[in-house]
N, C-alpha and C. Protein backbone atom coordinates (compact mmCIF):
# COMPACT_ATOMS: atom_id res chain seq x y z
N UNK A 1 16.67 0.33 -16.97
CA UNK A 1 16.11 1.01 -15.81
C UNK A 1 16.30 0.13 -14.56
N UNK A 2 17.07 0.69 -13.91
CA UNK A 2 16.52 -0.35 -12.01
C UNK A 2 15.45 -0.22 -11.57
N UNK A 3 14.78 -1.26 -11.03
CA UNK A 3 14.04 -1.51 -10.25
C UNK A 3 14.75 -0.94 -8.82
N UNK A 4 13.52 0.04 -8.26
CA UNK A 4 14.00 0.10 -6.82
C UNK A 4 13.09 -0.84 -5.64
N UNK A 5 13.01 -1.40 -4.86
CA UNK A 5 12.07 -1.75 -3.49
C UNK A 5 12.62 -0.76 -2.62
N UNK A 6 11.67 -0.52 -1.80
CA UNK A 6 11.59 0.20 -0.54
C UNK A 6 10.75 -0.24 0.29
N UNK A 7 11.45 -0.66 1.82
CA UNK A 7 10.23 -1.08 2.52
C UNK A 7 9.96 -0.08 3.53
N UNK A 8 8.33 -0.19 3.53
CA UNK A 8 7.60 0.98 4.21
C UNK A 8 7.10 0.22 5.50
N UNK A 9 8.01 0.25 6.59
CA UNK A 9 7.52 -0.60 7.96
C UNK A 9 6.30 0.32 8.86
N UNK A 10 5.48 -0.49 8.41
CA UNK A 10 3.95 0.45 8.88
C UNK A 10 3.70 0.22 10.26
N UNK A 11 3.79 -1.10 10.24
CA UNK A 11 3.46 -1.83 11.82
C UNK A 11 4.59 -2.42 12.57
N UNK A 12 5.10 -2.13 13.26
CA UNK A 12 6.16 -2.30 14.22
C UNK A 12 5.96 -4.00 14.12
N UNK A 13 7.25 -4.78 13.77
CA UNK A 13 7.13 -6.26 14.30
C UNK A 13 5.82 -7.05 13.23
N UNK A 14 4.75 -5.93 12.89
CA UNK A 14 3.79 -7.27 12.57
C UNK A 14 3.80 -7.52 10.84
N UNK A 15 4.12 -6.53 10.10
CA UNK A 15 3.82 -6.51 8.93
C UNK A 15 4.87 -5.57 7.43
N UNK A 16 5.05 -5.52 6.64
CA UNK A 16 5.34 -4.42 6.11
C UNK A 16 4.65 -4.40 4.62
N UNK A 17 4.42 -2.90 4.63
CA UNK A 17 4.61 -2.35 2.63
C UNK A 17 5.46 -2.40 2.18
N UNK A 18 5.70 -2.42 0.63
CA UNK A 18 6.49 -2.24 -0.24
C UNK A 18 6.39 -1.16 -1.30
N UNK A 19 7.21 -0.40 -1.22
CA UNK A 19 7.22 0.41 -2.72
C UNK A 19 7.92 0.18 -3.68
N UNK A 20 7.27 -0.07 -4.72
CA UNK A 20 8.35 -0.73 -5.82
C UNK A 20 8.10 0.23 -7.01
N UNK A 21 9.31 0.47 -7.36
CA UNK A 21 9.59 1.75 -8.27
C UNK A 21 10.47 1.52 -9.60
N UNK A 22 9.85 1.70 -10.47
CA UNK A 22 10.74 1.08 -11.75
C UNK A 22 10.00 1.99 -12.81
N UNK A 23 9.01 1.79 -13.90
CA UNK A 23 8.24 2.76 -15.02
C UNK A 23 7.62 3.83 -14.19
N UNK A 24 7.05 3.04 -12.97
CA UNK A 24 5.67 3.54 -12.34
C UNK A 24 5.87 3.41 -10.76
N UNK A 25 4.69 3.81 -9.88
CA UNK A 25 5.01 3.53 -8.83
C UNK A 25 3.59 2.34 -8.19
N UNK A 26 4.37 1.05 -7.34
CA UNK A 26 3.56 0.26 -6.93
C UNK A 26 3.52 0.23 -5.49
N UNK A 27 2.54 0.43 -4.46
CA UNK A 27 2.15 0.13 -3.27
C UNK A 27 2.07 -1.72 -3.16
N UNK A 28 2.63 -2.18 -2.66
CA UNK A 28 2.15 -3.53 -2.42
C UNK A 28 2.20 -3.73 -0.53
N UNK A 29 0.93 -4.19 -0.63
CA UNK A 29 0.11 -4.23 0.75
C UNK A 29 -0.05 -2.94 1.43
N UNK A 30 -1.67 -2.81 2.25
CA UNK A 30 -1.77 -1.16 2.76
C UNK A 30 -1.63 -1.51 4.35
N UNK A 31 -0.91 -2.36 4.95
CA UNK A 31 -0.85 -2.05 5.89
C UNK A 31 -2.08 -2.07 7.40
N UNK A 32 -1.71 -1.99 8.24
CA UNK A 32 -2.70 -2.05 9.06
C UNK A 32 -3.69 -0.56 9.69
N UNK A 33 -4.69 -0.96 10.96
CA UNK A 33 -5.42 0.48 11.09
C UNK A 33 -4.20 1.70 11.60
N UNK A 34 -4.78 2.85 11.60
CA UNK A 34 -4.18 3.99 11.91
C UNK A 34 -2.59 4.23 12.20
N UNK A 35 -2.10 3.58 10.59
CA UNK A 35 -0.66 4.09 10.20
C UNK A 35 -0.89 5.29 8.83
N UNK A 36 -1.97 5.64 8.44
CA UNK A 36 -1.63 6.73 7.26
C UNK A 36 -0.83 7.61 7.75
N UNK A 37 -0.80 8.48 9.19
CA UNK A 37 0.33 9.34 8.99
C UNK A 37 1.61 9.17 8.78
N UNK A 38 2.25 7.88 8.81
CA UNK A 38 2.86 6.78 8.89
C UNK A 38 3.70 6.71 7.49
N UNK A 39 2.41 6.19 6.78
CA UNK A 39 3.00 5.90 5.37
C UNK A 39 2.86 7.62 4.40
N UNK A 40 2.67 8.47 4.97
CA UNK A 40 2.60 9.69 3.95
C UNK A 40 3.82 10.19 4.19
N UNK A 41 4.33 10.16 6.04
CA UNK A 41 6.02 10.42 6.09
C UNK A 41 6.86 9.83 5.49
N UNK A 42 6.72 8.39 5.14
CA UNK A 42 7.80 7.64 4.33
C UNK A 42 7.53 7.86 2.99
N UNK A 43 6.42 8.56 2.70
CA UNK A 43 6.24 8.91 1.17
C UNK A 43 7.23 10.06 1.33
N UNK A 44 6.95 10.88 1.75
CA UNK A 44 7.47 12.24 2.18
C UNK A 44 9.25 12.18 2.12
N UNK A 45 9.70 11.07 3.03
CA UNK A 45 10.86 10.81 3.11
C UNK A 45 12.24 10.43 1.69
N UNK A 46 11.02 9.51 1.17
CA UNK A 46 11.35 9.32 -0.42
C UNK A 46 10.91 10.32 -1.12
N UNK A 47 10.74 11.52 -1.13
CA UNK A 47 10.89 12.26 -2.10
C UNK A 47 9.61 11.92 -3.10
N UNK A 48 8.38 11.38 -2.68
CA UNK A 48 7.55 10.59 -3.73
C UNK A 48 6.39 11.26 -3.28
N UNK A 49 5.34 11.70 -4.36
CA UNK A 49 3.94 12.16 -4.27
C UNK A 49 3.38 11.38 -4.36
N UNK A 50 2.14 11.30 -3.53
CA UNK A 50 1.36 10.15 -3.35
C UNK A 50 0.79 9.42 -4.84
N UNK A 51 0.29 10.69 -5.64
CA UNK A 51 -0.33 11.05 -6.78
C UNK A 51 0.73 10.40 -7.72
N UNK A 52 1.89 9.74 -7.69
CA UNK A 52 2.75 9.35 -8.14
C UNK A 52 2.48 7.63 -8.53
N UNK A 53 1.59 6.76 -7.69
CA UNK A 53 1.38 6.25 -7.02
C UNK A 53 0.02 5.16 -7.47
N UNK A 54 0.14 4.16 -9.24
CA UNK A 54 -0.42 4.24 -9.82
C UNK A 54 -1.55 2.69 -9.42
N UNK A 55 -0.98 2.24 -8.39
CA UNK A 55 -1.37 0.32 -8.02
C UNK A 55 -1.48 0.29 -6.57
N UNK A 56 -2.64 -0.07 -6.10
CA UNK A 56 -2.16 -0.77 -4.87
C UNK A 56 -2.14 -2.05 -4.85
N UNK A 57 -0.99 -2.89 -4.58
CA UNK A 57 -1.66 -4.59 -4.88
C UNK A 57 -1.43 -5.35 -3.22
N UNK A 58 -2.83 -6.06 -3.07
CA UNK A 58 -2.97 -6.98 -1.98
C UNK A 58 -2.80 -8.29 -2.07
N UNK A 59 -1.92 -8.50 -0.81
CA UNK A 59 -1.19 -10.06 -1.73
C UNK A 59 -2.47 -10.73 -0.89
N UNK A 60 -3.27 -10.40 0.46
CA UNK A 60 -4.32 -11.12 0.86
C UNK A 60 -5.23 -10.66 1.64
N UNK A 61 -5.92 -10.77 2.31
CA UNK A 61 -6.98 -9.82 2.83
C UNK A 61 -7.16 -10.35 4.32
N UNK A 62 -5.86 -10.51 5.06
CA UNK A 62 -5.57 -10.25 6.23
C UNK A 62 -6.05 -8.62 6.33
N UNK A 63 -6.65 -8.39 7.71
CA UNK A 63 -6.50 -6.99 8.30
C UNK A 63 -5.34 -6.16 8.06
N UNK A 64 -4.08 -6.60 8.27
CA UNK A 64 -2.85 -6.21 8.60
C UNK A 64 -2.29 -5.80 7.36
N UNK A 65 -3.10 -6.31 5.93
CA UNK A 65 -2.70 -5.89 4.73
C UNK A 65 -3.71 -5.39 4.18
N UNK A 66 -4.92 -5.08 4.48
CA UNK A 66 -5.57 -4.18 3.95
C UNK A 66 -6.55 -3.26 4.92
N UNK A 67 -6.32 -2.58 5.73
CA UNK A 67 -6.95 -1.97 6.87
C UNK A 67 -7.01 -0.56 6.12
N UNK A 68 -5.87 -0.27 5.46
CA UNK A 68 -5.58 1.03 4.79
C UNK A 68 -5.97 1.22 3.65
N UNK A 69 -6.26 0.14 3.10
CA UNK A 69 -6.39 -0.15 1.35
C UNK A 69 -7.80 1.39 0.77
N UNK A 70 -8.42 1.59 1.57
CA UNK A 70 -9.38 2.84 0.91
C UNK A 70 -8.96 4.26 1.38
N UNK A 71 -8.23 3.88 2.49
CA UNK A 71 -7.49 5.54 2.86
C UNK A 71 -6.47 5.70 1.75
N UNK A 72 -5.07 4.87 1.16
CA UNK A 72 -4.46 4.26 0.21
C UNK A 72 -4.90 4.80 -0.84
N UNK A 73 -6.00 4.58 -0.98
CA UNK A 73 -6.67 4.33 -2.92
C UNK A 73 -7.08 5.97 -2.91
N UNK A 74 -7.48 6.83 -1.82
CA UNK A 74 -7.95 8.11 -1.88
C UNK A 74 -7.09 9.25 -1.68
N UNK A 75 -5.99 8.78 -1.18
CA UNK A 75 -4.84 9.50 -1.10
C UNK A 75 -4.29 9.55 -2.41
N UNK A 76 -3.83 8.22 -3.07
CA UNK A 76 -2.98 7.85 -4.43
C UNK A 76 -3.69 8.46 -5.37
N UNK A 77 -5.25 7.76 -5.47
CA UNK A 77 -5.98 7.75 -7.04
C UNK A 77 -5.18 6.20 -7.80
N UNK A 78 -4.71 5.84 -7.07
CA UNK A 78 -4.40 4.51 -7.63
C UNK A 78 -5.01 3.36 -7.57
N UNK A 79 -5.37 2.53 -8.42
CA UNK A 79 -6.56 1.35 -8.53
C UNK A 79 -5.54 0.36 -7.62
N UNK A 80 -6.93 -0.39 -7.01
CA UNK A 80 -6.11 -1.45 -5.64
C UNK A 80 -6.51 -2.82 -6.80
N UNK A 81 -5.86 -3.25 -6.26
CA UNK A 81 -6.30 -5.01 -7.27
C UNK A 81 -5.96 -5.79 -5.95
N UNK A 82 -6.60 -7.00 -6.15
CA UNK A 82 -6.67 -8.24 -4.98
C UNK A 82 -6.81 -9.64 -5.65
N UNK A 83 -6.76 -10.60 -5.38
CA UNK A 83 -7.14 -11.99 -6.49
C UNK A 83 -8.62 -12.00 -5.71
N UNK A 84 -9.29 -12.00 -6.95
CA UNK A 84 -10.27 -12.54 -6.71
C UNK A 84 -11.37 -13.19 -5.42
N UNK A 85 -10.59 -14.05 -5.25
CA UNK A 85 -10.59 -14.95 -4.08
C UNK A 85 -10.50 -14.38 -2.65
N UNK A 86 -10.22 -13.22 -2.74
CA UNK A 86 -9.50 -12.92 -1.31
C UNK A 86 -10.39 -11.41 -0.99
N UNK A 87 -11.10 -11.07 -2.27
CA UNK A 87 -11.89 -9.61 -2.16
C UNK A 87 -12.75 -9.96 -1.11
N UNK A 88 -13.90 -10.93 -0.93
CA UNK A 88 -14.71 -10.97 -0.13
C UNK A 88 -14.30 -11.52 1.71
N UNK A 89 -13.47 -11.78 1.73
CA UNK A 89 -12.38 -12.44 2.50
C UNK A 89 -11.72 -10.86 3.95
N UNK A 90 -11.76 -9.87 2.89
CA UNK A 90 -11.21 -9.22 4.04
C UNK A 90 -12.65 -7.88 5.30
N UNK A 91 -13.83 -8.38 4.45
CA UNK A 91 -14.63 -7.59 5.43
C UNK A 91 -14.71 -6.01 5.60
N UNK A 92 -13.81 -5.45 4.42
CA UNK A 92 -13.81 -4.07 4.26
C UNK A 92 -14.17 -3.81 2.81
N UNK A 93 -14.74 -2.57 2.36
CA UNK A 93 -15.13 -2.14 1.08
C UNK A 93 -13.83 -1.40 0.26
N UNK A 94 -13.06 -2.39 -0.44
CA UNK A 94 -11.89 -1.61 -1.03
C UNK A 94 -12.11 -0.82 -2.10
């Protein structure tokens, strides 16, 4: 099977998602505030249902990577994971 990446440029210049596509589908990082319409067109674009859409993973709990992380998780139905370390760190309820 290939592995696909796709990058989902949410924030102009500051940041990006990743979709990584291989068994399943993985969100890695949600990006910053008020890009969901954003990332549902590039879902849209790929041919991919959100519902498709089984991980969100946060590499840290910068704003800029998790601003979206509960709009993300309610759209998908996909469980977000974070290390440990970094859950209390970003100031939002993921």
């Amino acid at each position: 099977m290939v592995t696909e990446i796709h990058r989902l440029s949410l924030m102009l210049g500051r940041n990006s998602s990743y979709l990584i596509k291989e068994d399943g589908l993985i969100v890695v990082d949600a990006g910053g505030p008020n890009q969901g319409k954003k990332f549902r067109r590039r879902l849209k674009d790929l041919s991919i249902h959100p519902g498709d859409i089984s991980l969100i993973l946060l590499t840290h709990a910068h704003w800029e990577h998790i601003a979206l992380a509960s709009e993300f998780k309610q759209l998908t139905g996909g469980k977000v994971a974070i290390n440990q370390h970094e859950k209390d760190r970003g100031g939002t309820s993921i």
